[in-house]
C-alpha atoms as a PDB file:
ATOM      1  CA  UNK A   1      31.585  -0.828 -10.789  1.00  0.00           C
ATOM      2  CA  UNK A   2      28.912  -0.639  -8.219  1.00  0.00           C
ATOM      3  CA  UNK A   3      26.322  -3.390  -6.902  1.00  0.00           C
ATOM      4  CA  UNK A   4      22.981  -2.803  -5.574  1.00  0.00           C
ATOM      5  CA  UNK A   5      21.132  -5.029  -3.635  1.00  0.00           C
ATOM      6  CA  UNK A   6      17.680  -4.321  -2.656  1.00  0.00           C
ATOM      7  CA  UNK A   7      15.887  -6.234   0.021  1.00  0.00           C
ATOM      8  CA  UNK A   8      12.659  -5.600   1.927  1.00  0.00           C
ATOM      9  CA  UNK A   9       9.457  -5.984  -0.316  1.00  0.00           C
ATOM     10  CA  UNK A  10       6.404  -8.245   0.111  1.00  0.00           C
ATOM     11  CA  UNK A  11       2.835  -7.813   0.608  1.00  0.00           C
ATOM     12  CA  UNK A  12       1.134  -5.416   2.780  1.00  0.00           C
ATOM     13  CA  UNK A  13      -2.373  -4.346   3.313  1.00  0.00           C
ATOM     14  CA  UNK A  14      -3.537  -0.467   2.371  1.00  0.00           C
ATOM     15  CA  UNK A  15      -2.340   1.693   4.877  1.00  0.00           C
ATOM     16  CA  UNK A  16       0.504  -0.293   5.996  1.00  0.00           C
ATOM     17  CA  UNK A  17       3.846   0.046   6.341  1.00  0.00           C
ATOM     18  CA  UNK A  18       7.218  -1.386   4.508  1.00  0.00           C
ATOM     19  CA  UNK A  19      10.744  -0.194   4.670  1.00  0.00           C
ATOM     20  CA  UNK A  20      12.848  -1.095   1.820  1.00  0.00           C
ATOM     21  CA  UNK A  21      17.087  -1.217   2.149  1.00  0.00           C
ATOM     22  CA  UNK A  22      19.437  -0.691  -1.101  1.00  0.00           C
ATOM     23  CA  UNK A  23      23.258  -1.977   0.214  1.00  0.00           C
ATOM     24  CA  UNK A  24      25.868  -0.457  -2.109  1.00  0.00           C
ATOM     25  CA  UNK A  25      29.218  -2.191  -2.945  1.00  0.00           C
ATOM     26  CA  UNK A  26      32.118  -1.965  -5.284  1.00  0.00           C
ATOM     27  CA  UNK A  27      33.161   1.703  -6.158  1.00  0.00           C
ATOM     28  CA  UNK A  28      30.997   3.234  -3.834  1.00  0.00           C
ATOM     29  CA  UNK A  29      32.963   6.226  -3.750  1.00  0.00           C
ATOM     30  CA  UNK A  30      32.038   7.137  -7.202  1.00  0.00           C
ATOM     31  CA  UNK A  31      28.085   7.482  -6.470  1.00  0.00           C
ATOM     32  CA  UNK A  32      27.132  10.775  -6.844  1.00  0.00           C
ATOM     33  CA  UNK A  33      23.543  10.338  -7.062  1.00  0.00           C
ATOM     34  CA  UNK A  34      21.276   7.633  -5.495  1.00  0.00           C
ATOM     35  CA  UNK A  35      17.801   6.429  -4.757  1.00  0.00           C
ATOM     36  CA  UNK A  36      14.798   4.760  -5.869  1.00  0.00           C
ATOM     37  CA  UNK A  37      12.533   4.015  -8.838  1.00  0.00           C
ATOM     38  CA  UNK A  38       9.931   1.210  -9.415  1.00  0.00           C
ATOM     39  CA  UNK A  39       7.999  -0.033 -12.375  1.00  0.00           C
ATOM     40  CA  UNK A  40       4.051  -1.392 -12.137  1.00  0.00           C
ATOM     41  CA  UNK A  41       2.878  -3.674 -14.814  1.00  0.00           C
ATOM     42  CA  UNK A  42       2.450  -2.140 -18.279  1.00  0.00           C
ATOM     43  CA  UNK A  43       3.744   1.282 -16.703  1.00  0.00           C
ATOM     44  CA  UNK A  44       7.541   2.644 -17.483  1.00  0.00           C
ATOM     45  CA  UNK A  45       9.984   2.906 -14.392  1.00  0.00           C
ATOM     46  CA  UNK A  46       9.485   6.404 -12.721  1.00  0.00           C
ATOM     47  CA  UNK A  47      11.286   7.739 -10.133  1.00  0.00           C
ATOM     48  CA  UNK A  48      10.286   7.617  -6.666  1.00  0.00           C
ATOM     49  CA  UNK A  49      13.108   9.435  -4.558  1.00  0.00           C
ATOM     50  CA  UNK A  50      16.235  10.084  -4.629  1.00  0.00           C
ATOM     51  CA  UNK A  51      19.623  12.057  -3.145  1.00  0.00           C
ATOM     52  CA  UNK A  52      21.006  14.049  -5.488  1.00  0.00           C
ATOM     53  CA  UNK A  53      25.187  14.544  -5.833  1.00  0.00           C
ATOM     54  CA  UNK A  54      24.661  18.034  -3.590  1.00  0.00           C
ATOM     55  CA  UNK A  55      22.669  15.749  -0.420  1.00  0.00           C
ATOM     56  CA  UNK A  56      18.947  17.184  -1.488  1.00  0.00           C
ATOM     57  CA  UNK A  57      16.218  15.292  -2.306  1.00  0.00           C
ATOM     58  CA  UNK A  58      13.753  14.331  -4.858  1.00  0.00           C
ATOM     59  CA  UNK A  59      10.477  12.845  -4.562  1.00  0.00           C
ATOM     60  CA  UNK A  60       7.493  12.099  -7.106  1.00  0.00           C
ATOM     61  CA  UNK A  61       4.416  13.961  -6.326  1.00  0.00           C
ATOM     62  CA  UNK A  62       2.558  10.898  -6.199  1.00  0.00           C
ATOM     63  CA  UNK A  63       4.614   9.712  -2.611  1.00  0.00           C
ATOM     64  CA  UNK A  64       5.004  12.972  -1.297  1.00  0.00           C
ATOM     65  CA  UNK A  65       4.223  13.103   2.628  1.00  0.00           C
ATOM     66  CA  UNK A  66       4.029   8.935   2.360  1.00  0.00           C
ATOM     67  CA  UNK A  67       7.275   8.127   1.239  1.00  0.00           C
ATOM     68  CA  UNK A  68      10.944   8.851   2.805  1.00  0.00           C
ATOM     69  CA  UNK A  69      14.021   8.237   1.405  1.00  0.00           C
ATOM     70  CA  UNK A  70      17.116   7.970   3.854  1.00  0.00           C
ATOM     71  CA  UNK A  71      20.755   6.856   4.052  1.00  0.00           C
ATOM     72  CA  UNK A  72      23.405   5.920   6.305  1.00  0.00           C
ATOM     73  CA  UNK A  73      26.197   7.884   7.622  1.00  0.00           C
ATOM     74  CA  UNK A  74      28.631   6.105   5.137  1.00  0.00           C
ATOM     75  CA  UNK A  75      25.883   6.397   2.266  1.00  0.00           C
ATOM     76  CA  UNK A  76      26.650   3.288   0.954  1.00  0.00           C
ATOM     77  CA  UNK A  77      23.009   1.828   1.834  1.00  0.00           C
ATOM     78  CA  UNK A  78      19.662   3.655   1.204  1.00  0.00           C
ATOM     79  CA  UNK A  79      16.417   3.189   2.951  1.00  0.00           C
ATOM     80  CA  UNK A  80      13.351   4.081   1.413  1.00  0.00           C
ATOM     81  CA  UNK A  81      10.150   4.212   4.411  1.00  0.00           C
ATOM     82  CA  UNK A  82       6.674   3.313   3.238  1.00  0.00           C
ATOM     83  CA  UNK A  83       3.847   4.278   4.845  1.00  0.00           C
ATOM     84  CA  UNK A  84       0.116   4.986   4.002  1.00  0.00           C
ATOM     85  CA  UNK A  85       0.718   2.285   1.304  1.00  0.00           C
ATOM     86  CA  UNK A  86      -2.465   2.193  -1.843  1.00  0.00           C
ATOM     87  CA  UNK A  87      -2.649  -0.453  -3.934  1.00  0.00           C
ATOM     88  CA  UNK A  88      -1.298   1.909  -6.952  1.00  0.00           C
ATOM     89  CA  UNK A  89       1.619   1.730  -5.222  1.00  0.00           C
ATOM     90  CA  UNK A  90       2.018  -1.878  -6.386  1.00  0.00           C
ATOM     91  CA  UNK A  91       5.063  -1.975  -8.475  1.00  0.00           C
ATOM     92  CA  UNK A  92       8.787  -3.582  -8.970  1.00  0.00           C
ATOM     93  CA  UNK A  93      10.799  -1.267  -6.972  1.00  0.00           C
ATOM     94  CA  UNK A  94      14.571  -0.639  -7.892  1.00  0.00           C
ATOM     95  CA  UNK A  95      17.523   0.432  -6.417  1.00  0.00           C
ATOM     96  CA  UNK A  96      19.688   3.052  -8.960  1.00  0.00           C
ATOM     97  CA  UNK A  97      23.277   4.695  -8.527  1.00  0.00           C
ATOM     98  CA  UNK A  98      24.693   6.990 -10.885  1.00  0.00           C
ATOM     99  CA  UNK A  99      28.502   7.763 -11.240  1.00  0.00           C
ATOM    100  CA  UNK A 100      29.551  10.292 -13.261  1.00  0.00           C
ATOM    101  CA  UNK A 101      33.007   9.122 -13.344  1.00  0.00           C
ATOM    102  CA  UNK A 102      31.876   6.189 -15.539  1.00  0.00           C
ATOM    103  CA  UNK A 103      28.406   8.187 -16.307  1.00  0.00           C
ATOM    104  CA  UNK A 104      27.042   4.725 -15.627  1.00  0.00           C
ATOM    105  CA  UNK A 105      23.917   3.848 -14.227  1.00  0.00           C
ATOM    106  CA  UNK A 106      23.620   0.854 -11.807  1.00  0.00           C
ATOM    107  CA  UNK A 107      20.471  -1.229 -10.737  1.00  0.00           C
ATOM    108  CA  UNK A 108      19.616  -3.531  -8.435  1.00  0.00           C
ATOM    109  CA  UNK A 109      17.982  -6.413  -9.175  1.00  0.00           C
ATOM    110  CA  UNK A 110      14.385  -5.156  -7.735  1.00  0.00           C
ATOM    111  CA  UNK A 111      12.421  -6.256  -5.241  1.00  0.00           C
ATOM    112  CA  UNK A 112       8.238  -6.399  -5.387  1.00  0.00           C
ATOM    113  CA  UNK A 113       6.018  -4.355  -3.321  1.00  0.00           C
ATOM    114  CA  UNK A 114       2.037  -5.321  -3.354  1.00  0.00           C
ATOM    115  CA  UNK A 115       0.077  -3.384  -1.489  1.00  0.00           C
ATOM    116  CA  UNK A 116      -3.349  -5.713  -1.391  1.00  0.00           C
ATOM    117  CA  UNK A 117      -6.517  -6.113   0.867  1.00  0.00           C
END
C-alpha cells in the first residue's frame, strides 16, 4: 500500500504564491504514476498535474504557465508550485498515486487552497 500526505495549503491573496508537498510512503516502489488533482465546491475532482510512469508531464490547460509540478530525486515526494494564484483556483487539492501492480489508486487526505482578497 502507499500513503500520501499532503501538506502546504492555506490562504493566499490573487497573485500570490503557495507551494504544496505530497510525501509518499509504504510501497513506494510500485508508483508508476503521480501528481495532483483538487476538487472546488460543487465541481468534480480534475486533474491538475501529474508525472506519468515514462517521467513526462501533464498539466490542465487551466494552470498551464502558473502551475509546476516537481519531485525529488527519490520520487517519493511531489511538489506542486503555485504562482499567479485566482480565486477559481480555490479548491481541495489532493495528492494521487497509481500502481499498476495493485491497479490501485491512492489519495491523500487533501489539503485546502483559498486564493481570497
Amino acid at each position: 500500500q502507499v500513503q500520501l500526505v499532503e501538506s502546504g495549503g492555506g490562504l493566499v491573496q490573487p497573485g500570490g504564491s503557495l507551494r504544496l508537498s505530497c510525501a509518499a510512503s509504504g510501497s513506494i516502489f510500485s508508483i508508476s504514476d503521480m501528481g495532483w488533482y483538487r476538487q472546488a465546491p460543487g465541481k468534480q475532482r480534475e486533474l491538475v498535474a501529474t508525472f506519468t510512469s515514462g517521467g513526462r508531464t501533464n498539466y490542465a490547460d487551466s494552470v498551464k504557465g502558473r502551475l509546476t509540478i516537481s519531485r525529488t530525486g527519490a520520487k517519493n515526494t511531489v511538489y506542486l508550485h503555485m504562482n499567479s494564484l485566482k480565486p477559481e483556483d480555490t479548491a481541495v487539492y489532493y495528492c494521487y498515486a497509481f500502481s499498476p501492480l495493485t491497479g490501485r489508486a491512492s489519495w491523500g487526505q487533501g489539503t485546502q487552497v483559498t486564493v481570497s482578497a
